[in-house]
Protein backbone atom coordinates (compact mmCIF):
# COMPACT_ATOMS: atom_id res chain seq x y z
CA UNK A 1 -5.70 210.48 13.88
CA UNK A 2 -2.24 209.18 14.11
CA UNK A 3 -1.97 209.84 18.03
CA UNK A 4 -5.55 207.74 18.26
CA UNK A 5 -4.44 204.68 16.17
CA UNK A 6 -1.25 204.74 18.19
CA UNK A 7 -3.41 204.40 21.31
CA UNK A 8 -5.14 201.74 19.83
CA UNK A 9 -2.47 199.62 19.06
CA UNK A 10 -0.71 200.14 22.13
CA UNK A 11 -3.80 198.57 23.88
CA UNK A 12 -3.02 195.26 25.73
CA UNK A 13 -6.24 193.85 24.18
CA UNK A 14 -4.57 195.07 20.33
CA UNK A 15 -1.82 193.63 21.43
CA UNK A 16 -3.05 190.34 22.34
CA UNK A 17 -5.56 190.30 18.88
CA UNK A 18 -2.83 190.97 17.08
CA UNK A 19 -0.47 188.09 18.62
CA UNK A 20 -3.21 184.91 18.52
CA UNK A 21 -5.23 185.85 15.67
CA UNK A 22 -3.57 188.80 13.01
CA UNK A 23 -0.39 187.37 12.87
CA UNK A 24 -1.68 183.94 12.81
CA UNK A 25 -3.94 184.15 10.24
CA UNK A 26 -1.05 186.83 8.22
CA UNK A 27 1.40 183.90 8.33
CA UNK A 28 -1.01 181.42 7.61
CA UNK A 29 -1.72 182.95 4.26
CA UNK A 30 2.03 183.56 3.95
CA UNK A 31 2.69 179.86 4.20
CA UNK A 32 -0.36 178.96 1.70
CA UNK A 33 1.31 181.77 -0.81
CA UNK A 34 4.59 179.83 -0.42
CA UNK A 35 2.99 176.77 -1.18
CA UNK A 36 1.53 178.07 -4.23
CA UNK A 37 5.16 178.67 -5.39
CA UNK A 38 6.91 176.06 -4.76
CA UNK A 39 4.04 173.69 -5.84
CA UNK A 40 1.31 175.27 -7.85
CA UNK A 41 -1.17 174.29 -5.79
CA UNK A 42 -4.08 176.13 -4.03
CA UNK A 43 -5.40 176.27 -0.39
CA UNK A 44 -5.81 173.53 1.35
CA UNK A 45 -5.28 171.44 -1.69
CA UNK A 46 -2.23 169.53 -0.77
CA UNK A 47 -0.18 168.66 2.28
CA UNK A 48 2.20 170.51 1.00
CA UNK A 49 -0.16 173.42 1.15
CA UNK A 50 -1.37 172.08 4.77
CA UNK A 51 2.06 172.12 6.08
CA UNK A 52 3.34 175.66 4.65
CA UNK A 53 0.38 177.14 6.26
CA UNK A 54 0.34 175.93 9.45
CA UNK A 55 4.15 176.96 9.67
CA UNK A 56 3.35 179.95 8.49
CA UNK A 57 0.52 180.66 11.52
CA UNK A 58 3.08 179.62 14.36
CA UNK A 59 5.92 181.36 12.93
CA UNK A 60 3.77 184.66 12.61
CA UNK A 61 2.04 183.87 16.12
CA UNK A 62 5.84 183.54 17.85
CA UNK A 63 7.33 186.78 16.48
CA UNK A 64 4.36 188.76 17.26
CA UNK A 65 4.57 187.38 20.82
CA UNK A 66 8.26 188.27 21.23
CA UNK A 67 7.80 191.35 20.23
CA UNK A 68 4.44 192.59 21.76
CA UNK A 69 5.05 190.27 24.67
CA UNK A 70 0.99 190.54 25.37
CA UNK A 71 -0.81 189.63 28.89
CA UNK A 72 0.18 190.13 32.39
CA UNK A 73 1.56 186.50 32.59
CA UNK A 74 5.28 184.87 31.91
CA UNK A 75 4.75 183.62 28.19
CA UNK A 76 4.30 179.95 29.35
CA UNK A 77 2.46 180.19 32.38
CA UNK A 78 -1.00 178.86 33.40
CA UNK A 79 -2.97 179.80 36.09
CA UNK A 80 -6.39 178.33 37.54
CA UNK A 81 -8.88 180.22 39.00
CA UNK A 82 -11.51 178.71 41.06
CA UNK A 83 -14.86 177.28 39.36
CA UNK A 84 -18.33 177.03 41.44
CA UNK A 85 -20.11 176.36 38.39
CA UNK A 86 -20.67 173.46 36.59
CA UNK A 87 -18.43 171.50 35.79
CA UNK A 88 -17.49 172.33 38.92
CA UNK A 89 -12.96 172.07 39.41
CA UNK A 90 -13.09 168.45 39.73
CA UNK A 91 -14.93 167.63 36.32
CA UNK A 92 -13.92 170.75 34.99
CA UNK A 93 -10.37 169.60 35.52
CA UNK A 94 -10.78 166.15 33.96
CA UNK A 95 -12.55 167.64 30.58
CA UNK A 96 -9.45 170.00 29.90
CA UNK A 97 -7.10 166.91 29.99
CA UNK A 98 -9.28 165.23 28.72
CA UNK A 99 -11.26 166.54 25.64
CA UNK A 100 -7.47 167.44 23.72
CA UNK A 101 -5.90 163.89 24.24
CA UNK A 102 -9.31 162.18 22.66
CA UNK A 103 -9.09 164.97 20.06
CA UNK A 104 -5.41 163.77 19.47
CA UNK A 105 -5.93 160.32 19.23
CA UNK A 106 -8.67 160.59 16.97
CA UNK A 107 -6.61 162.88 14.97
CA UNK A 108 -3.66 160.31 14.66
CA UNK A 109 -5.28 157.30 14.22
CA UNK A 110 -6.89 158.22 10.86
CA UNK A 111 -3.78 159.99 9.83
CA UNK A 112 -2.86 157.60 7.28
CA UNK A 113 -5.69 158.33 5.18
CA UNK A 114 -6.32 161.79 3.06
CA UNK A 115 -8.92 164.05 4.76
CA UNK A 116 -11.16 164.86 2.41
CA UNK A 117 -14.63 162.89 2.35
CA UNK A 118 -14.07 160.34 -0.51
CA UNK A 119 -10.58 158.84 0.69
CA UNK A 120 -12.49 158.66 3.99
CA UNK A 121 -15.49 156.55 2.49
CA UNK A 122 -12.67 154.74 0.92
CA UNK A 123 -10.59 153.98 3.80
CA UNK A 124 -14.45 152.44 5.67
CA UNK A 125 -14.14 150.01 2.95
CA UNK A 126 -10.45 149.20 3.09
CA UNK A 127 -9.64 150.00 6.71
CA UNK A 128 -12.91 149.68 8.76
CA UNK A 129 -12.05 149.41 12.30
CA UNK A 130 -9.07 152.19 12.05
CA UNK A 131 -11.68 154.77 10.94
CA UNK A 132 -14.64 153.73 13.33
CA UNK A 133 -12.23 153.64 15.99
CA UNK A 134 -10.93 157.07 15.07
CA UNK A 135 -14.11 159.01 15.05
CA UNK A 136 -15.20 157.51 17.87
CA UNK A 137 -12.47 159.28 19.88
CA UNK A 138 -13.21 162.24 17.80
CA UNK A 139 -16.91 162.31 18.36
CA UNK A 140 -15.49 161.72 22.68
CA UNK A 141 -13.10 164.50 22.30
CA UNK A 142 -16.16 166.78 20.62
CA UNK A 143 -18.28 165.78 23.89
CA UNK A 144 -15.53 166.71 26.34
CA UNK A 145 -15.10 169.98 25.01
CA UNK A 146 -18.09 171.02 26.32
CA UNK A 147 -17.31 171.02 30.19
CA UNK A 148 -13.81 171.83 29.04
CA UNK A 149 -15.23 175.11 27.08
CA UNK A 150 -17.29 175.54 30.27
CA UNK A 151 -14.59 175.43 32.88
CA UNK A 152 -11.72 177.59 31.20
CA UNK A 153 -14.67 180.28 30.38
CA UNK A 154 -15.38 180.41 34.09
CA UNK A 155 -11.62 180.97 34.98
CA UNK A 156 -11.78 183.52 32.20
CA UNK A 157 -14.87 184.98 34.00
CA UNK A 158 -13.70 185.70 36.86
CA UNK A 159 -11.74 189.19 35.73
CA UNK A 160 -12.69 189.23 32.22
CA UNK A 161 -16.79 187.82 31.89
CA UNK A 162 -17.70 189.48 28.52
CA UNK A 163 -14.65 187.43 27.27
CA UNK A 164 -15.93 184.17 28.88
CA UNK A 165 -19.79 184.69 27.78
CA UNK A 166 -19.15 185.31 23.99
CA UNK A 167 -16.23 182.94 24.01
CA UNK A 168 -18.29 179.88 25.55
CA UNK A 169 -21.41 180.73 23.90
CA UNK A 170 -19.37 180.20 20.34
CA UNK A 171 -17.84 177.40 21.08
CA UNK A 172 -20.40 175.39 23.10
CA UNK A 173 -22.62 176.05 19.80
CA UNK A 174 -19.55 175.75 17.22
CA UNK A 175 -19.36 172.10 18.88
CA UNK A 176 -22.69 170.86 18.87
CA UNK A 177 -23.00 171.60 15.37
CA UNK A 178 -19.40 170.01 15.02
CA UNK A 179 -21.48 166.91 16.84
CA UNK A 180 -24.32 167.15 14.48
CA UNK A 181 -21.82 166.94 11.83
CA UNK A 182 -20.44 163.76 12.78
CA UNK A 183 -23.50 162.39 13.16
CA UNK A 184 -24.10 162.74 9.54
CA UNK A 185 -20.49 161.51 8.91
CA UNK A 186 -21.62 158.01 11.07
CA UNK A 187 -24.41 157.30 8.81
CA UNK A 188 -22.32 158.21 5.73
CA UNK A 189 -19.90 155.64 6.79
CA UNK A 190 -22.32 152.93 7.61
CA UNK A 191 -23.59 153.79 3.56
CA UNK A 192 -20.45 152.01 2.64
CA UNK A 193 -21.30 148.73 4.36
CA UNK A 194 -24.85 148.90 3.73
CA UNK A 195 -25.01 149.91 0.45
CA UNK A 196 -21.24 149.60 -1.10
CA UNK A 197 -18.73 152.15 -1.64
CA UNK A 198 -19.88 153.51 -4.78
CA UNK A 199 -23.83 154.48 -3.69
CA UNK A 200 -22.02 156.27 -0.50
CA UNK A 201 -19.50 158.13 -2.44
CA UNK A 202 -22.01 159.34 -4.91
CA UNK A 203 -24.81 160.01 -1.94
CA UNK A 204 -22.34 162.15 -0.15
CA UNK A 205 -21.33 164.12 -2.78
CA UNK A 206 -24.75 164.43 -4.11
CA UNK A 207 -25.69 165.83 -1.07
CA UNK A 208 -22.62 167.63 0.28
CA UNK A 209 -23.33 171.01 0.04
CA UNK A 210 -27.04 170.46 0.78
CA UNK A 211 -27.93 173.37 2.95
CA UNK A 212 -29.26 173.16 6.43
CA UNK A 213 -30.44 174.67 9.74
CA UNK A 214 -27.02 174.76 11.28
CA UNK A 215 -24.66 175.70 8.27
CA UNK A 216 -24.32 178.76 8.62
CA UNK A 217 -22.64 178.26 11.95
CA UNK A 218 -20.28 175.85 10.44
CA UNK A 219 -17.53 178.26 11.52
CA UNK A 220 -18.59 179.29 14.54
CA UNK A 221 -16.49 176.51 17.01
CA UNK A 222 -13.59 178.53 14.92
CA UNK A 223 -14.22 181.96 16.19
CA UNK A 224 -14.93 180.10 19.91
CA UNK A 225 -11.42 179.22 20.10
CA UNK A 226 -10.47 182.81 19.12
CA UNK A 227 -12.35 184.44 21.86
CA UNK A 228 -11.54 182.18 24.50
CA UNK A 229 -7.93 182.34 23.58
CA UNK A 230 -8.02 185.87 23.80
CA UNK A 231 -9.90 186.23 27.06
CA UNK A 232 -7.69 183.76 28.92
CA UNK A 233 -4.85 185.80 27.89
CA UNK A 234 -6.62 188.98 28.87
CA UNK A 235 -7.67 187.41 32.37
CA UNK A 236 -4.34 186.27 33.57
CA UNK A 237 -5.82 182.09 33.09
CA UNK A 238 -2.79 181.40 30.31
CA UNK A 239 0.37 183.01 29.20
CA UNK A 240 -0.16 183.87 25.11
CA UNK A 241 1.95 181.03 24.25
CA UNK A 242 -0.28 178.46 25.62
CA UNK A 243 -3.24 180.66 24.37
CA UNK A 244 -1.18 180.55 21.03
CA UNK A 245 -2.00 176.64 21.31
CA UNK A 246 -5.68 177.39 21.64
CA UNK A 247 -5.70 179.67 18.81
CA UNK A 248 -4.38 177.67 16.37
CA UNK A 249 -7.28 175.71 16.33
CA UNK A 250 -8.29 178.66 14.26
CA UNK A 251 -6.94 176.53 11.39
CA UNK A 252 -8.14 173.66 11.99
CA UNK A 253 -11.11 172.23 9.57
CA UNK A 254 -14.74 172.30 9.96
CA UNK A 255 -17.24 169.85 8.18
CA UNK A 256 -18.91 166.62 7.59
CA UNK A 257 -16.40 163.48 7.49
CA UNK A 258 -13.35 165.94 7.63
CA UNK A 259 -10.05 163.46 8.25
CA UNK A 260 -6.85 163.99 9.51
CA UNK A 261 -3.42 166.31 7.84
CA UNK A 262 -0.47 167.60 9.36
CA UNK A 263 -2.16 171.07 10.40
CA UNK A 264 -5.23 169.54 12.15
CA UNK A 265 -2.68 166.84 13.99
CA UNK A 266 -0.24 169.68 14.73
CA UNK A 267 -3.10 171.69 15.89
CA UNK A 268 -4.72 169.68 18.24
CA UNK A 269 -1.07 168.58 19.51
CA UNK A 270 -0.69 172.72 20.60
CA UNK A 271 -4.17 172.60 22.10
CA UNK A 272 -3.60 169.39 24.30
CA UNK A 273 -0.40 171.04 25.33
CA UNK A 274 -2.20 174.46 26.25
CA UNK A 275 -4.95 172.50 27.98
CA UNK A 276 -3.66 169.59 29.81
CA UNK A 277 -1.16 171.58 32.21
CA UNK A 278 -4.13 173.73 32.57
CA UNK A 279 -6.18 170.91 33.66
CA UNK A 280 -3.57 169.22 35.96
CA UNK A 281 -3.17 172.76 37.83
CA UNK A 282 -7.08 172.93 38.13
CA UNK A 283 -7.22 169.44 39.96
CA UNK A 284 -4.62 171.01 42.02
CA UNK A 285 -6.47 173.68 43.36
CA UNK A 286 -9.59 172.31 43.79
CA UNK A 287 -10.76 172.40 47.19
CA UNK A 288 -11.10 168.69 48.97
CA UNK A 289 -14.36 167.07 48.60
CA UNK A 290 -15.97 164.26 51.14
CA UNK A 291 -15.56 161.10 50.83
CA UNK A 292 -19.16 160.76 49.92
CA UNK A 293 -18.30 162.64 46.86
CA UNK A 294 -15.36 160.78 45.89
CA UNK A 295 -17.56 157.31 46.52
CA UNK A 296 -20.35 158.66 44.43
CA UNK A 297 -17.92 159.88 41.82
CA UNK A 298 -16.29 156.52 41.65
CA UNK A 299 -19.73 154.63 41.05
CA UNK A 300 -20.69 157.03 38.40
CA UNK A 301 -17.43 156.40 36.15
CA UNK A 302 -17.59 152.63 37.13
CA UNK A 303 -21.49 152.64 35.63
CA UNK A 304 -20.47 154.59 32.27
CA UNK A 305 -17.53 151.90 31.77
CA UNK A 306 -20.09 148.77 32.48
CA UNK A 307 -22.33 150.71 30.37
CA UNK A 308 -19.74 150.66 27.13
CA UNK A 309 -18.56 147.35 28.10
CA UNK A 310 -22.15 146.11 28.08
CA UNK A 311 -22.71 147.58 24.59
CA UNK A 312 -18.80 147.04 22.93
CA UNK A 313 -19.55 142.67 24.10
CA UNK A 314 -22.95 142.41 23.33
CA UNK A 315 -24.28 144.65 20.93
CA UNK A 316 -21.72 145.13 18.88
């Protein structure tokens, strides 16, 4: 028994598990614990609590690494393998730069406001343009992540595909029900101008834990992250401290008008900085396209901008 559980853990796959998601989640709770001390508080009560946590994950995420030293990679590299499905590398490419940075700036607009749904219903009536402007980058960032997801499971396919199938297939899901999510936050916002603050606050928490279709997968986007951290580690695509940066969106919260903190910011600030080098060295290798391509590529962004512009100066 003991020579079997030393094989186990002496697995590179152990190894890796243990790195992005054990010792995260250990030090996580490590931080929360800490937080309980110093403040009497409870989990994910206070920033205090936020913080604590969140320095607890990366703390336990970079000792693991030094000492297991998982994947095949240098601890910081990234490397992108060629895509022939959709998104294809160019689009592909563009998602993973850009899905994180609209995440981010969604993230920090917001961030002067408490997270939790009634400061946010607050903050419509006191701040209006701040918060629409904020989840509108959020809600972006949500749609980018798809072809993002997409293109770094394909990389992961190419050595490790069970990895890259059960990885994209949680967080392509984990996403749209992150989408459907917001959608219900939009309409709970637009509450407080149609009906007042008051009737919105009370409608949402009337209704709050009202159960539907899709709840039970509330968590799933969080387990995506997992996987796909741990697959692109395992297939040679990132180093495990820029998976480290995709894992930590482990921590990061789930639900219907769920703001900004310190963890979700900090969070999202390690993911753009896994993702985005990843991105730039996927453009890199792409293979040159016609100049057809690049015309008809050109035309489509130029329609999409004429498009918003159309709706941001007249119907809005």
């Amino acid at each position: 028994m003991g020579e079997q559980l030393k094989d186990v853990l002496a697995a590179p796959v152990t190894r890796v598990l243990l790195v992005l998601v054990v010792a995260q989640q250990i030090g996580a709770a490590l931080g929360s614990l800490a937080a309980t001390g110093l403040a009497g508080v409870r989990w994910g009560q206070s920033p205090v609590d936020d913080a604590l946590a969140l320095l607890g994950a990366v703390l336990g995420t970079l000792v693991a690494g030094v000492l297991l030293r998982p994947g095949e990679l240098p601890a910081a590299a990234v490397r992108a393998e060629p895509q022939r499905s959709w998104p294809g590398p160019r689009l592909g490419a563009v998602a993973l730069v850009a899905a994180p940075l609209l995440l981010l700036a969604g993230e920090a607009v917001r961030m002067g406001h408490f997270y939790y749904y009634p400061a946010q219903l607050a903050a419509m009536a006191t701040d209006r343009t701040t918060i629409l402007v904020s989840y509108g980058l959020f809600t972006l960032g949500l749609l980018a992540l798809v072809p993002a997801f997409l293109a770094l499971a394909a990389m992961i396919a190419v050595r490790e595909p069970g990895w890259a199938f059960w990885g994209a297939t949680a967080a392509v899901l984990g996403t749209a029900v992150r989408l459907f999510q917001d959608g219900i936050g939009f309409l709970a916002l637009h509450l407080v101008d149609v009906q007042g603050l008051d009737t919105a606050t009370h409608a949402v928490t009337a209704t709050y834990q009202s159960w539907y279709v899709l709840y039970p997968l509330t968590f799933l986007d969080n387990i995506g992250w997992a996987l796909l951290a741990v697959g692109a580690v395992r297939a040679g695509v990132l180093g495990w401290l820029p998976a480290a940066g995709v894992a930590i969106m482990l921590t990061h919260s789930s639900g219907v008008l769920k703001g900004s903190a310190v963890n979700s910011l900090v969070a999202t600030a390690l993911l753009a900085a896994a993702l985005v080098p990843l991105g730039v060295a996927a453009w890199r290798a792409a293979p040159p396209v016609s100049r057809a391509a690049w015309r008809g590529g050109w035309v489509a962004a130029a329609a999409l901008v004429a498009l918003y512009a159309y709706h941001l100066l007249v119907e809005v």
